[in-house]
Structure formats: structure tokens, C-alpha cells
C-alpha atoms as a PDB file:
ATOM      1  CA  UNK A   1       0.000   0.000   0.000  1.00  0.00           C
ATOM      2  CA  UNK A   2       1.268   3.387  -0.629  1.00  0.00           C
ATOM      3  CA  UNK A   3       1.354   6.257   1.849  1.00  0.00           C
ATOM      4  CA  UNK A   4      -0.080   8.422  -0.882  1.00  0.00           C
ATOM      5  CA  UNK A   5      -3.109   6.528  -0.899  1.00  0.00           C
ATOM      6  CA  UNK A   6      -3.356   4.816  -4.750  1.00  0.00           C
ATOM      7  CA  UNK A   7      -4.572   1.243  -4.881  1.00  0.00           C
ATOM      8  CA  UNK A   8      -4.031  -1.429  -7.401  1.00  0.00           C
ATOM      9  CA  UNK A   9      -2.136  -2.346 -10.358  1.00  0.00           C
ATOM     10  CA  UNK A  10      -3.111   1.411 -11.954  1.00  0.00           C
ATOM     11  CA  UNK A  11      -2.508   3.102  -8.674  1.00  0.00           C
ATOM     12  CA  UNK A  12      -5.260   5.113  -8.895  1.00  0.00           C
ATOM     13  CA  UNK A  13      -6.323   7.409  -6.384  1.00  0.00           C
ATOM     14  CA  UNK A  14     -10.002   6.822  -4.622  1.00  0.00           C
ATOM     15  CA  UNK A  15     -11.211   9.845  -6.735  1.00  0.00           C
ATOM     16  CA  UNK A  16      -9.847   9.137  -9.885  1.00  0.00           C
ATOM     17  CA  UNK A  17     -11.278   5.631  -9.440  1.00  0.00           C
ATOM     18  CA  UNK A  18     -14.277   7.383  -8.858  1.00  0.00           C
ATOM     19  CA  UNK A  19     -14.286   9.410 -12.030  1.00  0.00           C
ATOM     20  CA  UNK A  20     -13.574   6.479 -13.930  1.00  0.00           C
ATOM     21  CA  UNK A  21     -16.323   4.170 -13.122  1.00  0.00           C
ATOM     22  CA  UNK A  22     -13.591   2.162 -11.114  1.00  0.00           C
ATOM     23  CA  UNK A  23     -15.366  -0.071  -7.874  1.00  0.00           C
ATOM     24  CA  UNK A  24     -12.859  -1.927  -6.927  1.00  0.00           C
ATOM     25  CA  UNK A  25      -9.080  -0.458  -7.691  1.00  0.00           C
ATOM     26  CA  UNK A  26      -7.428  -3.455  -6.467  1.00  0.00           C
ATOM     27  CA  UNK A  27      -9.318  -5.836  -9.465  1.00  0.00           C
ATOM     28  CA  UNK A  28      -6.846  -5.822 -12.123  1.00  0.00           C
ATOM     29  CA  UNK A  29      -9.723  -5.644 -14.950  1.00  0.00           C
ATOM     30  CA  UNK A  30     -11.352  -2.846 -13.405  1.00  0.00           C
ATOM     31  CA  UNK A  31      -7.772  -1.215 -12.536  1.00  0.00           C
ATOM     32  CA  UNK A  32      -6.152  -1.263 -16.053  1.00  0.00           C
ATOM     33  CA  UNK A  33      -9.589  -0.091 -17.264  1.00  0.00           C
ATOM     34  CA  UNK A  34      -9.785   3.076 -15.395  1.00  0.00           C
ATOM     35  CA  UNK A  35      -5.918   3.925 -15.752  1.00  0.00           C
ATOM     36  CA  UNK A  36      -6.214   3.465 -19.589  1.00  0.00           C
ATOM     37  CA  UNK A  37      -9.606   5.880 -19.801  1.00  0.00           C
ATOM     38  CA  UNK A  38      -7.473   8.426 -17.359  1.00  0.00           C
ATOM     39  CA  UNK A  39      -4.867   8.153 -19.217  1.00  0.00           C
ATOM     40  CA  UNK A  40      -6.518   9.059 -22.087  1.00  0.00           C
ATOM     41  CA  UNK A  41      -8.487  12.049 -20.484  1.00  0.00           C
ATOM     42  CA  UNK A  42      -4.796  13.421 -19.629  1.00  0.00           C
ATOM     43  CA  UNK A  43      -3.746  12.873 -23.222  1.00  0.00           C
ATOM     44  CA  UNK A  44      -6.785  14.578 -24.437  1.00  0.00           C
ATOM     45  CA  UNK A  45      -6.121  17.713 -21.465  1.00  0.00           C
ATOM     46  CA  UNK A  46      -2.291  18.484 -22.964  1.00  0.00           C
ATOM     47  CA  UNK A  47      -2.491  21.680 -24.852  1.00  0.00           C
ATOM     48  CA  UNK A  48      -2.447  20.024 -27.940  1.00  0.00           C
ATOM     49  CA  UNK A  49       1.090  22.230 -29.528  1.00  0.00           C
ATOM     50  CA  UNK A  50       2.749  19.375 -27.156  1.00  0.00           C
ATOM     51  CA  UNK A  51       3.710  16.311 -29.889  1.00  0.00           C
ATOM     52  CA  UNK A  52       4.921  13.295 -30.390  1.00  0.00           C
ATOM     53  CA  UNK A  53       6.959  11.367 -27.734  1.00  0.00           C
ATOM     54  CA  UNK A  54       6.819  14.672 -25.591  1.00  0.00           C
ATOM     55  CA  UNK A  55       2.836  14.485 -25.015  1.00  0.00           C
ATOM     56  CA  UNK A  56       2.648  11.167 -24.087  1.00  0.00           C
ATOM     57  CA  UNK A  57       6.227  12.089 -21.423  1.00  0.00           C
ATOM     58  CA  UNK A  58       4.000  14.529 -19.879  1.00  0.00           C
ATOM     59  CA  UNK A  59       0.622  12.645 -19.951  1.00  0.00           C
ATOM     60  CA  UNK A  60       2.307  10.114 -17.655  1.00  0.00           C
ATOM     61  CA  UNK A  61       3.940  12.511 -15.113  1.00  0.00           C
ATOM     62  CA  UNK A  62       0.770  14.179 -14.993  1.00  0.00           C
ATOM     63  CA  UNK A  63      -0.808  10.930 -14.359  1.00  0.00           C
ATOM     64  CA  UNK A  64       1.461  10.268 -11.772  1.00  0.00           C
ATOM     65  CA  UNK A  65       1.540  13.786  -9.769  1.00  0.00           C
ATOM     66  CA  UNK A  66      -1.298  15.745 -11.519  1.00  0.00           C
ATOM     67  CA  UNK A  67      -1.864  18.027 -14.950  1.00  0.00           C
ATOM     68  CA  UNK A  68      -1.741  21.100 -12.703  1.00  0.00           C
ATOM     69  CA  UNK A  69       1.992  20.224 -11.313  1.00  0.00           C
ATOM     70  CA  UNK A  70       2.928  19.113 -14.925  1.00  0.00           C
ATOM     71  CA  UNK A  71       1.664  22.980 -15.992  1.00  0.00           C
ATOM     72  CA  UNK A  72       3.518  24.491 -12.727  1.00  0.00           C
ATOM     73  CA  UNK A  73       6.386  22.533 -14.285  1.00  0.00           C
ATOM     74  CA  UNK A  74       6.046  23.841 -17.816  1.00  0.00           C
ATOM     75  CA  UNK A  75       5.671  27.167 -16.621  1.00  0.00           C
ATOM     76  CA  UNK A  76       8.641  27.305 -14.704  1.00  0.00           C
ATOM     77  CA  UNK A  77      10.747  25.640 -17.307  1.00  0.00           C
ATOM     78  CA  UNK A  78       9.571  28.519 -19.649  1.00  0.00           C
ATOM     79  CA  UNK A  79      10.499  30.822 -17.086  1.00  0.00           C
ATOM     80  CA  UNK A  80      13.989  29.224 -16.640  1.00  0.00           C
ATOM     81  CA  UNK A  81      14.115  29.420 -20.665  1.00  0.00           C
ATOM     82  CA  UNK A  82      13.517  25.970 -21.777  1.00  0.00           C
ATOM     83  CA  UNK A  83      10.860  25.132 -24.390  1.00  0.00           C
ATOM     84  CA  UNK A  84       7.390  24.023 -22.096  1.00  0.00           C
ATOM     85  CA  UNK A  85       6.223  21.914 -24.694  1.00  0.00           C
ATOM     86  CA  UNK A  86       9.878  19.990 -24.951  1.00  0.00           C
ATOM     87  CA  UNK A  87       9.994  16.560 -22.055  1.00  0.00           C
ATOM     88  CA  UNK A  88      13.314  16.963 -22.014  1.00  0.00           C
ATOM     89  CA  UNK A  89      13.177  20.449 -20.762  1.00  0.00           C
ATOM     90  CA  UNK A  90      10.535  20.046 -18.557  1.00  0.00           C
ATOM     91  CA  UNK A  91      11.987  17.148 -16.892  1.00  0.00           C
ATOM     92  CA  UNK A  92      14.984  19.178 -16.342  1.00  0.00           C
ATOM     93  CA  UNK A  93      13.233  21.507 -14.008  1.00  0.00           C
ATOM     94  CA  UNK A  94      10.326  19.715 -12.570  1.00  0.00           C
ATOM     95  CA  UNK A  95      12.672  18.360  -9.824  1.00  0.00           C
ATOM     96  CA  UNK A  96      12.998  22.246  -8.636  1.00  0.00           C
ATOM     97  CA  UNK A  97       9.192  22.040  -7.308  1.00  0.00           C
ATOM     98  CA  UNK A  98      10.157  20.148  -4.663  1.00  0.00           C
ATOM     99  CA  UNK A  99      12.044  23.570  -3.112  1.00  0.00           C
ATOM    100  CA  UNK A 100      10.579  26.171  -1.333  1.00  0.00           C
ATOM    101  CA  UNK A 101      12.147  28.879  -3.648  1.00  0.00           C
ATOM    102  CA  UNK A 102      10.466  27.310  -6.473  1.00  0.00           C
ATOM    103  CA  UNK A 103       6.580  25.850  -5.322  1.00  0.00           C
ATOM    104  CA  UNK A 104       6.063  28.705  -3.094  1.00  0.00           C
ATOM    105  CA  UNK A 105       5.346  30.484  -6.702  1.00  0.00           C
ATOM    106  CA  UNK A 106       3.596  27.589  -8.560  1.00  0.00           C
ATOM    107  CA  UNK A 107      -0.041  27.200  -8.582  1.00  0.00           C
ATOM    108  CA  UNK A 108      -0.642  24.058  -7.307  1.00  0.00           C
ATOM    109  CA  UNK A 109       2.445  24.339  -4.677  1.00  0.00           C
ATOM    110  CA  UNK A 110       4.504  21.308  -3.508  1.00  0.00           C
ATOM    111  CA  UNK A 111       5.305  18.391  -5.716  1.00  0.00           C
ATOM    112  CA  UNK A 112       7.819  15.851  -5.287  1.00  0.00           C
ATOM    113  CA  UNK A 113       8.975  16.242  -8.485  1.00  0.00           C
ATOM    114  CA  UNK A 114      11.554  13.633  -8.889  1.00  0.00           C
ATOM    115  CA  UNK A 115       9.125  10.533  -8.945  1.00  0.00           C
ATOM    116  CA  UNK A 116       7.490  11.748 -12.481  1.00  0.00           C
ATOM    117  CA  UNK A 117      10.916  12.022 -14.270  1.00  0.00           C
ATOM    118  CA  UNK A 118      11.475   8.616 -12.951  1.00  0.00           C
ATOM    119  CA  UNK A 119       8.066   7.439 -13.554  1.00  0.00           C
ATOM    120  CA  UNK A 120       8.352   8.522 -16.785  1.00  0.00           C
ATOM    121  CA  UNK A 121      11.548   6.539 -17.399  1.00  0.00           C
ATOM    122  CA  UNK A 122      10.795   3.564 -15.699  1.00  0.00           C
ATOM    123  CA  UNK A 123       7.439   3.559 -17.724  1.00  0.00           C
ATOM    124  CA  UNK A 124       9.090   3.916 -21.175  1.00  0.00           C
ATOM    125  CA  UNK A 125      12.003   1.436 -20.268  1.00  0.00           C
ATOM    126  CA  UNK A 126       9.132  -1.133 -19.522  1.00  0.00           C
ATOM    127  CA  UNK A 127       7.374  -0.618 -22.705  1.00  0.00           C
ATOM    128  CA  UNK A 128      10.978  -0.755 -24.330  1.00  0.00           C
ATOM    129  CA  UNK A 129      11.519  -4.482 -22.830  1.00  0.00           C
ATOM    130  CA  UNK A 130       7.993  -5.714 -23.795  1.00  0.00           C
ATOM    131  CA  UNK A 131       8.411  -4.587 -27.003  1.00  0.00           C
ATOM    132  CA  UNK A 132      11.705  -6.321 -27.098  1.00  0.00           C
ATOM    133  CA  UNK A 133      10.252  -9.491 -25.679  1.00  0.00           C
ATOM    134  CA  UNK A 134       7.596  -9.478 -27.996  1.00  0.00           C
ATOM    135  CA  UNK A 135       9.981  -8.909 -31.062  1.00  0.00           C
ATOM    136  CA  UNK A 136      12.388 -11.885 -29.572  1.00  0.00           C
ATOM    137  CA  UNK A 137       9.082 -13.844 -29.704  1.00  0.00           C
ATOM    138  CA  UNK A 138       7.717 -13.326 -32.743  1.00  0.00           C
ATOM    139  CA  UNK A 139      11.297 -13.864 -34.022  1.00  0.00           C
ATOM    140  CA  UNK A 140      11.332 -17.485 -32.354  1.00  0.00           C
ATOM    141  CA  UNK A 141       7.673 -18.254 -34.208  1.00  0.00           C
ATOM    142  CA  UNK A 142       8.984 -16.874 -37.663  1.00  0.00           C
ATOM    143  CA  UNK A 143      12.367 -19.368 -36.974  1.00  0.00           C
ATOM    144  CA  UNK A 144      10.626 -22.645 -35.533  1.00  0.00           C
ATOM    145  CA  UNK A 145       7.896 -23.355 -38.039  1.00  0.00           C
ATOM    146  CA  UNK A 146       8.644 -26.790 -39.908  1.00  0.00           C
ATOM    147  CA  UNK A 147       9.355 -26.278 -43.365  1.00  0.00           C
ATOM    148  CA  UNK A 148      10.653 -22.893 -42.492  1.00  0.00           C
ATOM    149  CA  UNK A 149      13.667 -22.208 -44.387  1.00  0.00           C
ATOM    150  CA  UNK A 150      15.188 -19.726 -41.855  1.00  0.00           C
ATOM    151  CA  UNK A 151      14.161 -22.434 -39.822  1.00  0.00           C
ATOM    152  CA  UNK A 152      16.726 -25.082 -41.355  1.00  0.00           C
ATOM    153  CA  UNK A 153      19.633 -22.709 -41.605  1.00  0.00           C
ATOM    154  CA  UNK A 154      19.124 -21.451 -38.133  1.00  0.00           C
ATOM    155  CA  UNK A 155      19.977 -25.278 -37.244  1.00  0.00           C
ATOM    156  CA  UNK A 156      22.376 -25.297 -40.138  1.00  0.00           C
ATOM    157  CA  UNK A 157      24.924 -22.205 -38.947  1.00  0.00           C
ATOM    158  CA  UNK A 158      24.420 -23.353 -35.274  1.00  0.00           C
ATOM    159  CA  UNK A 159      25.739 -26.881 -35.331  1.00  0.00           C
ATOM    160  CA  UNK A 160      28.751 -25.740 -37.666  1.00  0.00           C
ATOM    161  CA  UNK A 161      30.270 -24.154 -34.359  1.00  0.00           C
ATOM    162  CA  UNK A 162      31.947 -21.395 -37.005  1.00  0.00           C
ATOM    163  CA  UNK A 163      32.328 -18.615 -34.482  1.00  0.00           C
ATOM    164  CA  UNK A 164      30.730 -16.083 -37.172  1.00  0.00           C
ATOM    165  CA  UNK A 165      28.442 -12.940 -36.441  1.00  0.00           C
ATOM    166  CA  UNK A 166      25.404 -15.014 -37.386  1.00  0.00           C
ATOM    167  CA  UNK A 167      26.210 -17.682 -34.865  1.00  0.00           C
ATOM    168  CA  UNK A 168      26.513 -15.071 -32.042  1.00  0.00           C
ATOM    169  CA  UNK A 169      23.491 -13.842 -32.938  1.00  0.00           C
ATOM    170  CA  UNK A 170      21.516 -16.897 -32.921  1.00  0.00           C
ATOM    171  CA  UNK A 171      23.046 -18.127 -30.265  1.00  0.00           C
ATOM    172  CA  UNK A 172      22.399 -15.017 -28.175  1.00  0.00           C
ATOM    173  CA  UNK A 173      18.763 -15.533 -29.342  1.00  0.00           C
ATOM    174  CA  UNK A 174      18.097 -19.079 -28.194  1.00  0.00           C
ATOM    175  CA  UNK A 175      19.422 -18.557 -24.614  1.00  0.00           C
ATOM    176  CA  UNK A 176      15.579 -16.271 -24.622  1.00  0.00           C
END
């Protein structure tokens, strides 16, 4: 459980569970459900001149601390004279709302603005290693299918023990 108060696989607050139509936070179904439509709300929220990679950075750090911190962010990072609509600038400064110096002029005041950069990253490097996964896997189907010519050579460059770049690569593969 966290001290903040989310529940479940989404950690989704009691209110945004609320919003969502979400009963029970700690069912998985229901969980994913309402984190995907809040998600989506937040996506939706963005001022739309944020693109690309750098809307859907900024959609998850306001899902994790709240659209109005991400815009205290933004605002500050402008102020500092980075682009607001730029991730990587805003992720530069939104660490700096943690200080007094800083949240005492925000909006929306404190945030502990460290966890969305990290959310952010450890959100995108999971999504990186499924992908991956699912690549490796599809890889493995494509390769093992009788008949399969890949297949045959696969077995072919492996059991010659030739030490080349293709046997590496296979090999390193197969241990998946």
C-alpha cells in the first residue's frame, strides 16, 4: 500500500477511481480499465502544440503527480528558458518544485517532483523491454515453423560451431 493513498495495479487514487467508473481499484480488470480511460483524459487535457513522444512524457507525469503540477512545471521551465512543450526540458526543471524557492510560486504548490521524471523513465524502459520481448518472440515463431527455411539454416549455422556474427546472434537468441 502506498502512503499516498493509490490502490491497485493502476494506482489510482479513490477519486480518480471514482471518475472512472472504477469499484474496486485493487481488481486488475477494473484497474487497467480506469488507468487506460485516465490516461486518455490526460492525453486529451495536454495543450495540444505538445507532440509526439513529448505528449505522451508529460501525460504520464501528470498521471502520476497531476496536470496542474505538470503545468507548474512547464511554466517554470519557460520561465527558466527551456521550451514548455519539450519533455526533455521540462523534466529538467520539474525536480525544482520540490524547493521552497520554487513551489512557493507555482499554482498548485509542492510536488515531489523527482518521482514523475522517474516514472516517466521507468514507464518507457518497460514498454521498451515488452516490445523487445515481444519482437524476440515473434522472431522465435517466424524461426521454428517446420518447413521454415530460416528455420533449417538457423539449425544449419548453429551446429557448424563457425564462431561467425550469425552464430553469435543466434546463439544469443536461443538462450531467450
Amino acid at each position: 500500500r502506498s502512503h499516498t493513498g493509490v490502490r491497485g495495479l493502476m494506482m489510482l487514487t479513490k477519486n480518480t477511481a471514482n471518475a472512472m467508473g472504477v469499484v474496486d481499484r485493487e481488481d486488475p480488470r477494473e484497474s487497467i480499465y480506469g488507468g487506460a480511460k485516465y490516461l486518455s483524459i490526460v492525453l486529451e487535457r495536454l495543450p495540444k502544440r505538445i507532440q509526439g513522444e513529448d505528449r505522451l512524457n508529460m501525460a504520464l507525469a501528470a498521471y502520476n503527480q497531476g496536470l496542474g503540477h505538470v503545468e507548474d512545471a512547464r511554466v517554470l521551465t519557460e520561465r527558466m528558458g527551456g521550451n514548455p512543450s519539450k519533455w526533455e526540458d521540462v523534466r529538467k526543471y520539474m525536480p525544482l518544485l520540490a524547493k521552497q524557492q520554487y513551489y512557493s510560486q507555482a499554482k498548485h504548490g509542492y510536488m515531489r517532483g523527482w518521482e514523475p521524471v522517474g516514472f516517466v523513465d521507468n514507464v518507457r524502459n518497460y514498454h521498451k523491454i515488452i516490445a523487445w520481448h515481444q519482437q524476440q518472440q515473434e522472431f522465435r515463431l517466424a524461426t521454428t515453423n517446420t518447413g521454415n527455411r530460416l528455420s533449417a539454416n538457423t539449425r544449419e549455422v548453429s551446429d557448424t560451431k563457425t564462431g561467425s556474427a550469425a552464430q553469435d546472434a543466434l546463439s544469443r537468441i536461443s538462450v531467450l
